[in-house]
C-alpha atoms as a PDB file:
ATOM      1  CA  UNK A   1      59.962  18.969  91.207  1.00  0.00           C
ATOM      2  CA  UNK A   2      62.388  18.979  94.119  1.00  0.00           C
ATOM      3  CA  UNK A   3      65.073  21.404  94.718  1.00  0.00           C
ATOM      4  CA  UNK A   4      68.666  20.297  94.618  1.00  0.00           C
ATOM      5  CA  UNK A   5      70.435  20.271  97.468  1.00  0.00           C
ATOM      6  CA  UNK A   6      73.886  21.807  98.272  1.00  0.00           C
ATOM      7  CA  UNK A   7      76.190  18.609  98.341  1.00  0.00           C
ATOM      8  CA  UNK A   8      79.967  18.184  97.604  1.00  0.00           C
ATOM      9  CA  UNK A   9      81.658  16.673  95.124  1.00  0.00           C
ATOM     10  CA  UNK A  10      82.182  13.294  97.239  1.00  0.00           C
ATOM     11  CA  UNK A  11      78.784  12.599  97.511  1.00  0.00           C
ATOM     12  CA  UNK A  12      77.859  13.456  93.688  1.00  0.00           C
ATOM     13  CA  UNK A  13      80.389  10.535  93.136  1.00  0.00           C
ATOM     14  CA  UNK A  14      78.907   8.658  95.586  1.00  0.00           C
ATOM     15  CA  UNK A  15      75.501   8.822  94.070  1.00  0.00           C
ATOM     16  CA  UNK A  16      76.721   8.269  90.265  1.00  0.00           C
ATOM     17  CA  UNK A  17      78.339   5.491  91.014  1.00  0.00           C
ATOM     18  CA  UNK A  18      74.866   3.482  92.328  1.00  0.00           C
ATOM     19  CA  UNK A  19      73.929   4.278  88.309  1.00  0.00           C
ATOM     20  CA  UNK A  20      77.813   2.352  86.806  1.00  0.00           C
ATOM     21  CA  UNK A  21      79.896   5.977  86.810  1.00  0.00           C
ATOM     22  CA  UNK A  22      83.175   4.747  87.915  1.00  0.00           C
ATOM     23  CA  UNK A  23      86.100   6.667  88.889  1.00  0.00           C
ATOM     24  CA  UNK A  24      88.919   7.136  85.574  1.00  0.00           C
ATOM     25  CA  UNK A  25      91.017   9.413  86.862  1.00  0.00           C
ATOM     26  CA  UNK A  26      91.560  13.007  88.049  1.00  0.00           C
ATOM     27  CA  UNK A  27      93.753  15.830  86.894  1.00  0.00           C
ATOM     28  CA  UNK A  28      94.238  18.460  89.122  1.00  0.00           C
ATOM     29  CA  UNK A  29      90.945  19.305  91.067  1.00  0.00           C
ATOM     30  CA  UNK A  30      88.924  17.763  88.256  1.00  0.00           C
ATOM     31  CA  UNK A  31      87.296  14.215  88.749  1.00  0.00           C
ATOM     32  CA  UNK A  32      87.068  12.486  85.503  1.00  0.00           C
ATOM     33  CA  UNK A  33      83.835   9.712  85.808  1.00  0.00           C
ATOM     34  CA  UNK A  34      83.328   6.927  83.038  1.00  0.00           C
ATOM     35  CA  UNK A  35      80.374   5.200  82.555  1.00  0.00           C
ATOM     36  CA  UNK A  36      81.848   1.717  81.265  1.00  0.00           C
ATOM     37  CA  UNK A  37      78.352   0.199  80.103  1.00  0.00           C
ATOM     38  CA  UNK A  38      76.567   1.853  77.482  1.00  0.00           C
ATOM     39  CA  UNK A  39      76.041   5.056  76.523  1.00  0.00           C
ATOM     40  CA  UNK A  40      79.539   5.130  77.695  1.00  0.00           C
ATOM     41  CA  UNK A  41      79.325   8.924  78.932  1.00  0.00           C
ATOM     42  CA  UNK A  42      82.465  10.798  80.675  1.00  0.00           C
ATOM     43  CA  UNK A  43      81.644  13.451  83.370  1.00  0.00           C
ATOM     44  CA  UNK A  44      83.726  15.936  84.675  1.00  0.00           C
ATOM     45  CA  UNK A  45      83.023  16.844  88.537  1.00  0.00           C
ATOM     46  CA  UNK A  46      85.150  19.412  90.353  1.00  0.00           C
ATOM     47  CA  UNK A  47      86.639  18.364  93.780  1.00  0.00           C
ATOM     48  CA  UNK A  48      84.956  20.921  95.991  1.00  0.00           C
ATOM     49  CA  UNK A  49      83.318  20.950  98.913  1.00  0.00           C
ATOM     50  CA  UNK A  50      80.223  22.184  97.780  1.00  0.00           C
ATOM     51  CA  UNK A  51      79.118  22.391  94.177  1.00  0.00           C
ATOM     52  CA  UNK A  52      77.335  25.249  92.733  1.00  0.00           C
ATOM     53  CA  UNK A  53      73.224  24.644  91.922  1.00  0.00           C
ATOM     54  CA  UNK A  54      74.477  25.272  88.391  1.00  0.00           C
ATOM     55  CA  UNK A  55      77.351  23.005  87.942  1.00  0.00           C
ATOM     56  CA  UNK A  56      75.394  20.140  89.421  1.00  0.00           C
ATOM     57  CA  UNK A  57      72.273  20.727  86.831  1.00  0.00           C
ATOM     58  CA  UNK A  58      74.894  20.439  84.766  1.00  0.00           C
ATOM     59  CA  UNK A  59      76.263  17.405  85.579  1.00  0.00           C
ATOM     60  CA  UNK A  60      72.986  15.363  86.011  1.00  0.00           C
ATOM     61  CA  UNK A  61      71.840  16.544  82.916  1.00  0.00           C
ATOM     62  CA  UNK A  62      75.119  15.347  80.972  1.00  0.00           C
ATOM     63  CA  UNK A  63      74.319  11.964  83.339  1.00  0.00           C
ATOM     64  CA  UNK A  64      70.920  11.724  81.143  1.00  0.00           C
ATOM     65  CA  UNK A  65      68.870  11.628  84.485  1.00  0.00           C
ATOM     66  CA  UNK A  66      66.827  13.767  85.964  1.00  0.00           C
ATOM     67  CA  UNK A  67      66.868  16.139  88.944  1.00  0.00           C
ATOM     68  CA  UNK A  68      64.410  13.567  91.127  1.00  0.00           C
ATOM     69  CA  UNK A  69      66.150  10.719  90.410  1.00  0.00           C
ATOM     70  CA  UNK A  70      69.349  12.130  91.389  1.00  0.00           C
ATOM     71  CA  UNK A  71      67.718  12.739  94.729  1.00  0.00           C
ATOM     72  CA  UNK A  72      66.682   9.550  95.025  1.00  0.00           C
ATOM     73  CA  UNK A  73      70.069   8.469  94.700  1.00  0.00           C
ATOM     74  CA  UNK A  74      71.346  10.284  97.792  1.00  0.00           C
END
């Protein structure tokens, strides 16, 4: 198992959207991600410039991927 790396919220979206997260909108400093394809999941990313190792866990998990394929996608 790898260990996550300390990335910002720009390339999180990046990487998500090689897997069909798209862009919906953003209110405030919160980035709102849809997957349009099924399972049709919504993730919320904060706009930072580095995300905490806990908040990104977070987020991959709600993706339904796991932590090696996430760094596969950077």
């Amino acid at each position: 198992m790898s260990k996550l790396p300390i990335i910002s919220a720009k390339q999180a979206i990046t990487a998500l959207s090689q897997i069909g997260y798209e862009i919906d909108h953003q209110t405030g400093s919160h980035i709102i991600l849809r997957n349009y394809k099924y399972p049709y999941r919504r993730l919320t990313i904060p706009n930072h410039k580095s995300l905490a190792k806990g908040t990104l866990r977070g987020i991959i998990k709600q993706a339904g991927i796991t932590k090696d394929e996430f760094i596969k996608l950077l």
